[in-house]
PDB file of N, CA and C in Angstrom:
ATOM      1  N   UNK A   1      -0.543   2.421 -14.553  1.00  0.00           N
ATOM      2  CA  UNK A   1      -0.172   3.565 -13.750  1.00  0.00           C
ATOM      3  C   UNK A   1       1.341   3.742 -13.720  1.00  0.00           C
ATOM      4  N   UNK A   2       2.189   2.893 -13.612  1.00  0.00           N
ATOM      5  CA  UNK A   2       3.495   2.845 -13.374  1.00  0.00           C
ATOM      6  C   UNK A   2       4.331   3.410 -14.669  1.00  0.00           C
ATOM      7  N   UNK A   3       3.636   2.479 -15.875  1.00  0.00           N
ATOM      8  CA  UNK A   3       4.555   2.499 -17.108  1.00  0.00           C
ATOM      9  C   UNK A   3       3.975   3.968 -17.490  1.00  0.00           C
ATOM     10  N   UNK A   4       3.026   4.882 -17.053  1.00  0.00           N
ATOM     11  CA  UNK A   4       2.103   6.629 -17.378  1.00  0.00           C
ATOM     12  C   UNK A   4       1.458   6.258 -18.247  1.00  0.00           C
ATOM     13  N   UNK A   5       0.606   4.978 -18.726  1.00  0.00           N
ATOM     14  CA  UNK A   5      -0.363   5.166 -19.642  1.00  0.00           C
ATOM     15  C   UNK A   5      -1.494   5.885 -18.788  1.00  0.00           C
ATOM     16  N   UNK A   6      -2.017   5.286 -17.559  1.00  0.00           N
ATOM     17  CA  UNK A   6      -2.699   6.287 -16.842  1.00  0.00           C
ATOM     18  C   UNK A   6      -2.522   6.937 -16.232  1.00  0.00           C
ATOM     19  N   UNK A   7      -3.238   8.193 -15.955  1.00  0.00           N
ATOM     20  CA  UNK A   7      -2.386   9.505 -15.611  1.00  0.00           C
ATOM     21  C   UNK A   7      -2.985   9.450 -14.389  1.00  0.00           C
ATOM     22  N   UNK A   8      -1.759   9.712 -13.376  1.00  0.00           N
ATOM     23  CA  UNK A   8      -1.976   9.413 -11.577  1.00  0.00           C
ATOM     24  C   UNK A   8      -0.921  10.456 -10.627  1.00  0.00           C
ATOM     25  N   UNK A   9      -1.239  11.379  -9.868  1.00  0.00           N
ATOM     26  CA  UNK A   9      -0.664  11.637  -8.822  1.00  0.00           C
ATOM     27  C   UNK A   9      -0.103  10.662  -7.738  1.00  0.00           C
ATOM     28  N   UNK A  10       1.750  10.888  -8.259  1.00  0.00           N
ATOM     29  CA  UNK A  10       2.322   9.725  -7.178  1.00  0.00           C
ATOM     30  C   UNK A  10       2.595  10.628  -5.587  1.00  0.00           C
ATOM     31  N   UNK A  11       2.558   9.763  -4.915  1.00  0.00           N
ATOM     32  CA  UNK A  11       2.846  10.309  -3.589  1.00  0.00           C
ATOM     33  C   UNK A  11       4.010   9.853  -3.425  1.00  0.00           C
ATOM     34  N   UNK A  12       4.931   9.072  -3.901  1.00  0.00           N
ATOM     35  CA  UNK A  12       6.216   8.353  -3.989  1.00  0.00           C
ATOM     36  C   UNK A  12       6.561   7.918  -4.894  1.00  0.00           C
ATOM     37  N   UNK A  13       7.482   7.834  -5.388  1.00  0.00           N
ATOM     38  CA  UNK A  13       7.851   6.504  -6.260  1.00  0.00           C
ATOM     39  C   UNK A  13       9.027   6.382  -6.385  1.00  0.00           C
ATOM     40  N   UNK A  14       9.888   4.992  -6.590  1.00  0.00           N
ATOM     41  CA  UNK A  14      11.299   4.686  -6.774  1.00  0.00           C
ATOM     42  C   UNK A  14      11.194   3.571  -7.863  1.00  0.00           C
ATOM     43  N   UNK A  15      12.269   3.095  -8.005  1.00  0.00           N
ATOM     44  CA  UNK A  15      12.623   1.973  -9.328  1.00  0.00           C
ATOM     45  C   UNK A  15      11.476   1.039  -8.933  1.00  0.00           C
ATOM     46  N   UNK A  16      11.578   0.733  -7.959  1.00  0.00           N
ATOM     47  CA  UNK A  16      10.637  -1.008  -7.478  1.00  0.00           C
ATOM     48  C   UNK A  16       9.244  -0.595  -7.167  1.00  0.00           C
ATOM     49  N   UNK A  17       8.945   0.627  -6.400  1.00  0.00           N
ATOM     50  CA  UNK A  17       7.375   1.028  -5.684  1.00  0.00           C
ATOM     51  C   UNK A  17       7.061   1.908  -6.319  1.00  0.00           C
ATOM     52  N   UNK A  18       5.748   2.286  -6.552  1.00  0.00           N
ATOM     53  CA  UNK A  18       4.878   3.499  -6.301  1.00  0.00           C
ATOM     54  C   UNK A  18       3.967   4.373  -5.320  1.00  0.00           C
ATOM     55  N   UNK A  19       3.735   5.041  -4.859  1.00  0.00           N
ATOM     56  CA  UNK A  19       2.555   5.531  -3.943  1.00  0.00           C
ATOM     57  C   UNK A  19       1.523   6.247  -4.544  1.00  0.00           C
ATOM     58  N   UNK A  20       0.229   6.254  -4.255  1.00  0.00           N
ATOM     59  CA  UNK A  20      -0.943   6.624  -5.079  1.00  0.00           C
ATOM     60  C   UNK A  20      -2.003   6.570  -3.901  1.00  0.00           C
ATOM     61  N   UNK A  21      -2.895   7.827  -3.559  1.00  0.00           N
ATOM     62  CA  UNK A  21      -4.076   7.828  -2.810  1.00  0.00           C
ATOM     63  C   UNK A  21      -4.654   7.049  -3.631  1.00  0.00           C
ATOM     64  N   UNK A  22      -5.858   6.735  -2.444  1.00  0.00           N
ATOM     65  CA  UNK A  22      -6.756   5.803  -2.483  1.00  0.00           C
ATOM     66  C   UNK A  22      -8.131   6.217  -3.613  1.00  0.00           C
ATOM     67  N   UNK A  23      -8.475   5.934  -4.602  1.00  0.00           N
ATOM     68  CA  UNK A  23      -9.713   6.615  -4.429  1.00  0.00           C
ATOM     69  C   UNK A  23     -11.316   6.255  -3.931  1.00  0.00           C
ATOM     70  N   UNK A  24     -10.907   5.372  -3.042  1.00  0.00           N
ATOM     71  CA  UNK A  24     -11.876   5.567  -2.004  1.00  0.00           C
ATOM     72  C   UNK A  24     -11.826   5.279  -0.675  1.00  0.00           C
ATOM     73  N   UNK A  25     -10.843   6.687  -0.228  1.00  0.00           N
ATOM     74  CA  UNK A  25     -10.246   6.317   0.904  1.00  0.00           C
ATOM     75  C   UNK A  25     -11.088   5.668   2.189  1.00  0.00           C
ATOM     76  N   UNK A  26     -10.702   5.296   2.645  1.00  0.00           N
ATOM     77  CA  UNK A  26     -11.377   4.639   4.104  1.00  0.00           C
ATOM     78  C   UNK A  26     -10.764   5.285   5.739  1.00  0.00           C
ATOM     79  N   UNK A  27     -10.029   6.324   5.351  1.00  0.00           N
ATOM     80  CA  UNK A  27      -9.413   6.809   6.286  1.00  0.00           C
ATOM     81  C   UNK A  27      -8.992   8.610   5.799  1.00  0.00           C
ATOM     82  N   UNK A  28      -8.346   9.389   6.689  1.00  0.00           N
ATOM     83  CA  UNK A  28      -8.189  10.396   6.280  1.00  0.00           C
ATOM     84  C   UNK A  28      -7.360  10.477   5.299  1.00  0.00           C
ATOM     85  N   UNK A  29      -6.221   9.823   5.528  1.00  0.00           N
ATOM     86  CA  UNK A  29      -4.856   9.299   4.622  1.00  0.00           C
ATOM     87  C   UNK A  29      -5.267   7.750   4.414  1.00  0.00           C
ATOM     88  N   UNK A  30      -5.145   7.097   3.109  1.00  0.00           N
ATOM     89  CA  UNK A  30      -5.094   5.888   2.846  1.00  0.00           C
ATOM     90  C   UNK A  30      -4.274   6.223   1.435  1.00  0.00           C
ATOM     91  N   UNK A  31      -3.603   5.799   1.722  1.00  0.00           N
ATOM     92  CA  UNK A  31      -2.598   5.549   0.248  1.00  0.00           C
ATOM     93  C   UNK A  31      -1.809   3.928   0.006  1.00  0.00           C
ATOM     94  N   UNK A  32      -1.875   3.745  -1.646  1.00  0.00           N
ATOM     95  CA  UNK A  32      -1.754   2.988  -1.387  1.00  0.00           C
ATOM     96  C   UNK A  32      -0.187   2.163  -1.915  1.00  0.00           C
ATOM     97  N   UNK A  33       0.505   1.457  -1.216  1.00  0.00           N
ATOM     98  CA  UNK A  33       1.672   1.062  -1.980  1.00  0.00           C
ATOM     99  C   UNK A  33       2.301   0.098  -2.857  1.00  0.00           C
ATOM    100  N   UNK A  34       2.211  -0.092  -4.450  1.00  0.00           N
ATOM    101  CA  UNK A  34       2.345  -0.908  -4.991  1.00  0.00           C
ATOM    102  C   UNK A  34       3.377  -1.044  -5.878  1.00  0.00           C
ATOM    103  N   UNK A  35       4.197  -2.628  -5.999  1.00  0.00           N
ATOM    104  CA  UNK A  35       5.276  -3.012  -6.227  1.00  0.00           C
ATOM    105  C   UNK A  35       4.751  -2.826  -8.092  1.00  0.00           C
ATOM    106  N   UNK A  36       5.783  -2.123  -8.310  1.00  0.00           N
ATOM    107  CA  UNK A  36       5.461  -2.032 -10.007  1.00  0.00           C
ATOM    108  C   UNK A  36       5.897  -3.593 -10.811  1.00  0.00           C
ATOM    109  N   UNK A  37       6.322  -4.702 -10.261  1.00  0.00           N
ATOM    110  CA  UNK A  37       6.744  -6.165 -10.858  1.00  0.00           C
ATOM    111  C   UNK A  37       5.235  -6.634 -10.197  1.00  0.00           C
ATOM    112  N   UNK A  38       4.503  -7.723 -11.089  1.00  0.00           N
ATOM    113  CA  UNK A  38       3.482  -8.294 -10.653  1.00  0.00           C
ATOM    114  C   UNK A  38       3.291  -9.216  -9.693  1.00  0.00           C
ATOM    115  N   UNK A  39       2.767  -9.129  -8.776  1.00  0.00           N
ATOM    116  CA  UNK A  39       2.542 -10.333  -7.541  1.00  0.00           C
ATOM    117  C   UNK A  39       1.060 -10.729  -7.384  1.00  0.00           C
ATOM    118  N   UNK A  40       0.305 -11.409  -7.933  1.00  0.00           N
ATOM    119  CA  UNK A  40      -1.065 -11.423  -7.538  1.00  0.00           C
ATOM    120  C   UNK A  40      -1.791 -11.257  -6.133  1.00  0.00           C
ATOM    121  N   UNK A  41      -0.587 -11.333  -4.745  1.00  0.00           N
ATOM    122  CA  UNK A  41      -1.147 -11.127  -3.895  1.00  0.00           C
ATOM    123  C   UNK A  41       0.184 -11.258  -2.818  1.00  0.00           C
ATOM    124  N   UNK A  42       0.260 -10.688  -1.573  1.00  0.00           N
ATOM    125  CA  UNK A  42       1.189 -10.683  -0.740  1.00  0.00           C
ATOM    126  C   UNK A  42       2.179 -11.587   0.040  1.00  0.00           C
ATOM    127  N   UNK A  43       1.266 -12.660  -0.101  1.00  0.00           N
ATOM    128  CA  UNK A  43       2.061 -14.236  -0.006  1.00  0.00           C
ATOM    129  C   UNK A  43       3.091 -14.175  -1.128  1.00  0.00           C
ATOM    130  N   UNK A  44       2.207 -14.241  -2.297  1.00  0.00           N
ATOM    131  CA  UNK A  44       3.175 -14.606  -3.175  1.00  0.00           C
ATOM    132  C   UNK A  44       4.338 -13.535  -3.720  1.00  0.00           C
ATOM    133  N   UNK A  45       4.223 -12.289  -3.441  1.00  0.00           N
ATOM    134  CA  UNK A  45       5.388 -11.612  -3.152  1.00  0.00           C
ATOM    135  C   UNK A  45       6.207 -11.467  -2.437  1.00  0.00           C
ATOM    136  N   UNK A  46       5.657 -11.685  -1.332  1.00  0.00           N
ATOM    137  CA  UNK A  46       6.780 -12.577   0.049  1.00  0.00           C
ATOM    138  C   UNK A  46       7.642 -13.712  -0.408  1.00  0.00           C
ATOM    139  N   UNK A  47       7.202 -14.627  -1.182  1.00  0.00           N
ATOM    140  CA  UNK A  47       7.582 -15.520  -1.325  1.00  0.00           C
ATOM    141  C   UNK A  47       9.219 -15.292  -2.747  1.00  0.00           C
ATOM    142  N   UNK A  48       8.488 -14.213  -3.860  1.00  0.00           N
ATOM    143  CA  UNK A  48       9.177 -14.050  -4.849  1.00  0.00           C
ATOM    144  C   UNK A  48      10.438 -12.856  -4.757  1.00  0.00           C
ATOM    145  N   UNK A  49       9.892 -11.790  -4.012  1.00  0.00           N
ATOM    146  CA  UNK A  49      11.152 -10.770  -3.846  1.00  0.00           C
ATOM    147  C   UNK A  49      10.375  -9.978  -2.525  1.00  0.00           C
ATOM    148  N   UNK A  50      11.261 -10.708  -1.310  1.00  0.00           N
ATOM    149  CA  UNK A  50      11.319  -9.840  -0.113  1.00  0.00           C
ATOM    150  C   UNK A  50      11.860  -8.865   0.288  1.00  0.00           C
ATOM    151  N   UNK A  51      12.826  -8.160  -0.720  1.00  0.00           N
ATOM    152  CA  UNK A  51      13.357  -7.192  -0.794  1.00  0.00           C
ATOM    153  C   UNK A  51      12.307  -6.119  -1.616  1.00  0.00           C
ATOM    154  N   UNK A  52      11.201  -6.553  -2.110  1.00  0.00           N
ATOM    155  CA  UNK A  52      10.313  -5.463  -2.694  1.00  0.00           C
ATOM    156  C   UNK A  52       9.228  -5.171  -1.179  1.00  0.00           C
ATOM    157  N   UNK A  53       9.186  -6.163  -1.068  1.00  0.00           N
ATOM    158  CA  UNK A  53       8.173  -6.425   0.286  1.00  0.00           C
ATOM    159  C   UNK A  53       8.913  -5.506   1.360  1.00  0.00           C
ATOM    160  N   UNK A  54      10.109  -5.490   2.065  1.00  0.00           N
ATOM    161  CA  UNK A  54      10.557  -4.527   2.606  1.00  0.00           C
ATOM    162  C   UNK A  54      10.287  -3.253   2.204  1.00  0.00           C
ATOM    163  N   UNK A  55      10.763  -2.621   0.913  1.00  0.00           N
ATOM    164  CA  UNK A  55      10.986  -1.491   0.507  1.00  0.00           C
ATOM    165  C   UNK A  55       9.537  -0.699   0.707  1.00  0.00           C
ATOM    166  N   UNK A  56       8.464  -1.721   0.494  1.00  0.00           N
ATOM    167  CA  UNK A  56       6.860  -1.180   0.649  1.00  0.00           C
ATOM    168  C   UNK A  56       6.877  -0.718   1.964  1.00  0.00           C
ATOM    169  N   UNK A  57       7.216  -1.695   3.095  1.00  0.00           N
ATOM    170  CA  UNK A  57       6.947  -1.032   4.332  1.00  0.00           C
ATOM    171  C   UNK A  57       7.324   0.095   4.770  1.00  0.00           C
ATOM    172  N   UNK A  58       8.769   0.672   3.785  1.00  0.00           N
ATOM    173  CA  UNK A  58       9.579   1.017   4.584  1.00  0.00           C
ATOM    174  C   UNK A  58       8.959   2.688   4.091  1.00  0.00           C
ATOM    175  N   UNK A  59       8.397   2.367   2.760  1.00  0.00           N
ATOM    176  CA  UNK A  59       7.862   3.132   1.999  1.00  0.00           C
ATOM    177  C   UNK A  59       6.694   3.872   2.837  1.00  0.00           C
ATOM    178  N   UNK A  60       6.065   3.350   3.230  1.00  0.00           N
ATOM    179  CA  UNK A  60       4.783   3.287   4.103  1.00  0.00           C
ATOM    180  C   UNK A  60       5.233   3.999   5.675  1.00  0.00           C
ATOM    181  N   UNK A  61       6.302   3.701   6.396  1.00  0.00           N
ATOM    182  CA  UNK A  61       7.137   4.442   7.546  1.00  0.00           C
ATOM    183  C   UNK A  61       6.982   5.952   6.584  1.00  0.00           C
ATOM    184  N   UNK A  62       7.742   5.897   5.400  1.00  0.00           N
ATOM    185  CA  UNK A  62       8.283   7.104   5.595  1.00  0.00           C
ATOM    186  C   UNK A  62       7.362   8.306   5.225  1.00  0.00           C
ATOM    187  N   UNK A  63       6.085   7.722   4.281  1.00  0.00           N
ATOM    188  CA  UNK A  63       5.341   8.739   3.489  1.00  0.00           C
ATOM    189  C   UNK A  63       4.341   9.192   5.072  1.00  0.00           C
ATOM    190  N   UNK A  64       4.382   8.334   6.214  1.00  0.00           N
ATOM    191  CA  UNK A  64       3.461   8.617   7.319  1.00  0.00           C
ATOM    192  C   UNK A  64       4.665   9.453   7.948  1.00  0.00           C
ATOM    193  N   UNK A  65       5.488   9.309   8.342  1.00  0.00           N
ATOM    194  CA  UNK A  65       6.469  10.112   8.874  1.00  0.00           C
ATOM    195  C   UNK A  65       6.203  11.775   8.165  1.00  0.00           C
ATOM    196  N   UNK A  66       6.253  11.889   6.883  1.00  0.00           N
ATOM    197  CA  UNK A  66       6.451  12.768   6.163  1.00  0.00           C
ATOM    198  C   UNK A  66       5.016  13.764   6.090  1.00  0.00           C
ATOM    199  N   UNK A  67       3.994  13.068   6.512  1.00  0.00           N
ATOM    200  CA  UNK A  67       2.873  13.662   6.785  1.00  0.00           C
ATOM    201  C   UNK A  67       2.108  13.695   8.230  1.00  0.00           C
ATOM    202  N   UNK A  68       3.595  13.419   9.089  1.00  0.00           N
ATOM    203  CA  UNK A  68       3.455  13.665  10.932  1.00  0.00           C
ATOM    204  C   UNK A  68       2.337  12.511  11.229  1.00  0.00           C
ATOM    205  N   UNK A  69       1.908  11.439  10.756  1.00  0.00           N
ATOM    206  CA  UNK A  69       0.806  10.857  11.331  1.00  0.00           C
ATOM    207  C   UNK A  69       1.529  10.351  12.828  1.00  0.00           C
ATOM    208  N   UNK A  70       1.125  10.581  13.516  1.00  0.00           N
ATOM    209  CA  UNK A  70       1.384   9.568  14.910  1.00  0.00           C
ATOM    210  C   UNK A  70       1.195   7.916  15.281  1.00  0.00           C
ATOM    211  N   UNK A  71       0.505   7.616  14.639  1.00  0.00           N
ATOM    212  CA  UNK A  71       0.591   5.936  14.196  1.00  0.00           C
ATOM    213  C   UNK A  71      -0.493   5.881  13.271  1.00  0.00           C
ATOM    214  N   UNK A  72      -0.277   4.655  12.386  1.00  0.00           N
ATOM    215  CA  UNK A  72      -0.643   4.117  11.045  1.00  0.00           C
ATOM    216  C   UNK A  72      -0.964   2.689  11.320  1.00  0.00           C
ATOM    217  N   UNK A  73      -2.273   2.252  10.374  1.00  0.00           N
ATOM    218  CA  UNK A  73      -1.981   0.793  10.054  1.00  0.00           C
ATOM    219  C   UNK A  73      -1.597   0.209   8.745  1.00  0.00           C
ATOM    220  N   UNK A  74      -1.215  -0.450   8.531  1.00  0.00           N
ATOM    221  CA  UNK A  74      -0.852  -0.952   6.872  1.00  0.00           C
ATOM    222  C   UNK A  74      -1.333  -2.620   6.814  1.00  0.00           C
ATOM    223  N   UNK A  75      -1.545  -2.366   6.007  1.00  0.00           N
ATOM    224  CA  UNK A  75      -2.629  -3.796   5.481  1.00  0.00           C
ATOM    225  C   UNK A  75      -2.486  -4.423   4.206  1.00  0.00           C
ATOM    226  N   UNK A  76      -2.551  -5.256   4.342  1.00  0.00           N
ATOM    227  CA  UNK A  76      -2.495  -6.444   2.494  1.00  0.00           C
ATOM    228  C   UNK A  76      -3.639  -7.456   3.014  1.00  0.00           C
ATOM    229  N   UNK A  77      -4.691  -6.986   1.621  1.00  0.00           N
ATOM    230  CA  UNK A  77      -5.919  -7.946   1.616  1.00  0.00           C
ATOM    231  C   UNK A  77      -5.195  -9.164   0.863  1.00  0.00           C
ATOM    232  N   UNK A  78      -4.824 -10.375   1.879  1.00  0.00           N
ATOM    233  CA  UNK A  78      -4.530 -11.389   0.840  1.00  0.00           C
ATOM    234  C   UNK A  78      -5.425 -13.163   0.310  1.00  0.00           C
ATOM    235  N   UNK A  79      -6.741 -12.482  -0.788  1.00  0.00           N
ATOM    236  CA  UNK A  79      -7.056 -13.405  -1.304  1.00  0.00           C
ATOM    237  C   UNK A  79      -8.719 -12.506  -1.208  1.00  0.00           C
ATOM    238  N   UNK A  80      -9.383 -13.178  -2.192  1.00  0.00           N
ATOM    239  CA  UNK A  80     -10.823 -12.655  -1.974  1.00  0.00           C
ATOM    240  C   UNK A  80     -11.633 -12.414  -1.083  1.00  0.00           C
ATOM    241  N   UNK A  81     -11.467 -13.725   0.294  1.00  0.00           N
ATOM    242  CA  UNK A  81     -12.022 -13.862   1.334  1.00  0.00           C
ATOM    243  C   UNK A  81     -12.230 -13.184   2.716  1.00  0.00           C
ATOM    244  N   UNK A  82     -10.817 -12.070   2.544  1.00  0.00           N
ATOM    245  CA  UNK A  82      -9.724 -11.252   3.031  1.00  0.00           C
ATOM    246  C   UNK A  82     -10.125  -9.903   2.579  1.00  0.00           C
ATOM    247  N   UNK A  83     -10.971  -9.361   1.342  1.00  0.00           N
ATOM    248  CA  UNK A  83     -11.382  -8.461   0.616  1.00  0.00           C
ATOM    249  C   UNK A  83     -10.542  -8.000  -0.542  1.00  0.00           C
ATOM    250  N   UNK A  84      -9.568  -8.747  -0.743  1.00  0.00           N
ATOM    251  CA  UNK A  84      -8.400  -8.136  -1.842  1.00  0.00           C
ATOM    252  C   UNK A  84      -9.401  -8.214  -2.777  1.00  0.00           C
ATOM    253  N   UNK A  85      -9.846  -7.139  -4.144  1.00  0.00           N
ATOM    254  CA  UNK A  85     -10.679  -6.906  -5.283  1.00  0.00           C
ATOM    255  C   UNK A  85      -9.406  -6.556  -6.347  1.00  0.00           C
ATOM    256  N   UNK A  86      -8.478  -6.250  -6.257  1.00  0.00           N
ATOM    257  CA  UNK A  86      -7.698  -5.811  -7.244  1.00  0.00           C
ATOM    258  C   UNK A  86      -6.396  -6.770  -6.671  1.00  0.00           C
ATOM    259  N   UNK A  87      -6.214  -7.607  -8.034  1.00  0.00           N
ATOM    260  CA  UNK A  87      -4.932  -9.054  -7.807  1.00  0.00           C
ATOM    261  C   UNK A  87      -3.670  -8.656  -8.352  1.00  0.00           C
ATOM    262  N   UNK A  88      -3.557  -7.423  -8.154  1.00  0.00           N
ATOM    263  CA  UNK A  88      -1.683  -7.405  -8.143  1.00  0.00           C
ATOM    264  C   UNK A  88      -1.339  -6.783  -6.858  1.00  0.00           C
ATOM    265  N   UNK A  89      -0.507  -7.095  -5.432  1.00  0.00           N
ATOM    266  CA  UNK A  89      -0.271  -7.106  -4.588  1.00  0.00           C
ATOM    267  C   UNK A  89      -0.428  -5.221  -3.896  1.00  0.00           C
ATOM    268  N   UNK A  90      -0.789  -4.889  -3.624  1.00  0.00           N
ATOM    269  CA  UNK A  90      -0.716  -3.350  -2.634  1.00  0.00           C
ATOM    270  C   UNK A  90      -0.578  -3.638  -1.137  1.00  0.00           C
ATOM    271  N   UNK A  91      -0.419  -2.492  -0.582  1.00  0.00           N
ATOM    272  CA  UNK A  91      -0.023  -2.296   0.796  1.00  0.00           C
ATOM    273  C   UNK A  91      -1.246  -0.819   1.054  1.00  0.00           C
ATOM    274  N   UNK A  92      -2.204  -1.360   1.565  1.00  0.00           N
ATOM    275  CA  UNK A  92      -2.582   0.164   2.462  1.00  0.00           C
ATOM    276  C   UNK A  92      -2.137   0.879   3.571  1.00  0.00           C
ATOM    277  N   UNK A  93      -1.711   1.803   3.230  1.00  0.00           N
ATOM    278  CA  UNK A  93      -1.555   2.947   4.653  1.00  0.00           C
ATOM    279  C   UNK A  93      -2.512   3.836   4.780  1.00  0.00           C
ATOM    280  N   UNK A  94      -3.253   3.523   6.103  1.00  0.00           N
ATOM    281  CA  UNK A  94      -4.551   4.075   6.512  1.00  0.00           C
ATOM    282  C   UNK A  94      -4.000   5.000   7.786  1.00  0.00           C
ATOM    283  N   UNK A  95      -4.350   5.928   7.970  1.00  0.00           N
ATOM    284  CA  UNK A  95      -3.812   6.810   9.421  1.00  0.00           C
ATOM    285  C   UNK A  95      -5.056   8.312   9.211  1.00  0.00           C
ATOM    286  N   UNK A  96      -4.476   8.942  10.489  1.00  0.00           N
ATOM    287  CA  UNK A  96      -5.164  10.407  10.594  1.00  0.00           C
ATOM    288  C   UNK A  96      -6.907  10.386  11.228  1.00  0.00           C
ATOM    289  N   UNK A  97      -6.889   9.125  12.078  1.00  0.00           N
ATOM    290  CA  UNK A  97      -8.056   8.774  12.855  1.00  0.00           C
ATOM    291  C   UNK A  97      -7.316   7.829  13.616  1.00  0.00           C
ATOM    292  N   UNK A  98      -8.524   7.348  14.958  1.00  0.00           N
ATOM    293  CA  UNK A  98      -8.339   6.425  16.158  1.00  0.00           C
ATOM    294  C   UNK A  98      -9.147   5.622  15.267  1.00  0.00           C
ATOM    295  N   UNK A  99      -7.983   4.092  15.377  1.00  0.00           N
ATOM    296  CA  UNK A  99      -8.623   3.029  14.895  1.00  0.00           C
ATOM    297  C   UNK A  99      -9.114   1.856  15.319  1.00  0.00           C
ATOM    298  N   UNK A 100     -10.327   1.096  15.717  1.00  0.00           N
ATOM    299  CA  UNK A 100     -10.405   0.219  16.763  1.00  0.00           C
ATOM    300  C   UNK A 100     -10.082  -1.199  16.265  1.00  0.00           C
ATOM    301  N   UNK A 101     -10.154  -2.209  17.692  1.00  0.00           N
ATOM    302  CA  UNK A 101      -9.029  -3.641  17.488  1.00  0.00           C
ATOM    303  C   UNK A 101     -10.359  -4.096  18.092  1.00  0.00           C
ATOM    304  N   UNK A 102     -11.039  -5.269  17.334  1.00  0.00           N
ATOM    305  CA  UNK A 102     -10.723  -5.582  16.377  1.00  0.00           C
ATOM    306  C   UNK A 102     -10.881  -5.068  14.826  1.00  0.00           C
ATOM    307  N   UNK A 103     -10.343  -5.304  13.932  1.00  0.00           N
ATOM    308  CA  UNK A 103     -10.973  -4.291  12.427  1.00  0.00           C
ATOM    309  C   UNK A 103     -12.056  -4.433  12.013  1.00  0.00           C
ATOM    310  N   UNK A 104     -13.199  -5.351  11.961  1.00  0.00           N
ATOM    311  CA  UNK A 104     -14.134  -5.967  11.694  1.00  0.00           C
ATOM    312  C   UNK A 104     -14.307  -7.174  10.848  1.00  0.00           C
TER     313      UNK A 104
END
């Protein structure tokens, strides 16, 4: 997706991130934010460049800002057990519904 072999509507993108709806959203807005350098999962991008790890969140503030949501959750499935299915690191931003605590 990043390098355009597959062809994708970005909702963002800069040198380090991309943004890309979900396609199967779970929310009205779910998009999702991923570091174009490989991380198999959010630990271990925490661990390797926290400065990409910032830029996601900040990424995630602004594309909800930019589409008025009033609050958002953002999420990293980290590890199978957790539901992560796809092992290079994303960030979901889910918003545009009341969401209940606990998630299930």
């Amino acid at each position: 997706m990043a390098s355009g072999e597959i062809p994708v509507a970005f909702v963002s993108k800069s040198e380090s991130v991309f943004a890309i709806n979900d396609i199967s959203p779970q929310a009205p807005v779910h998009v999702l934010i991923i570091p174009k350098s490989h991380h198999e999962n959010a630990a271990e991008l925490s661990a390797a460049d926290s400065v990409v790890l910032a830029e996601m969140h900040a990424t995630a503030a602004k594309i909800a800002a930019e589409l008025g949501l009033d609050g958002y959750r953002s999420v990293f499935n980290t590890g199978a057990s957790a539901g992560q299915s796809v092992f290079h690191a994303h960030l979901h931003l889910l918003g545009g519904r009341q969401f209940a605590w606990p998630p299930g």
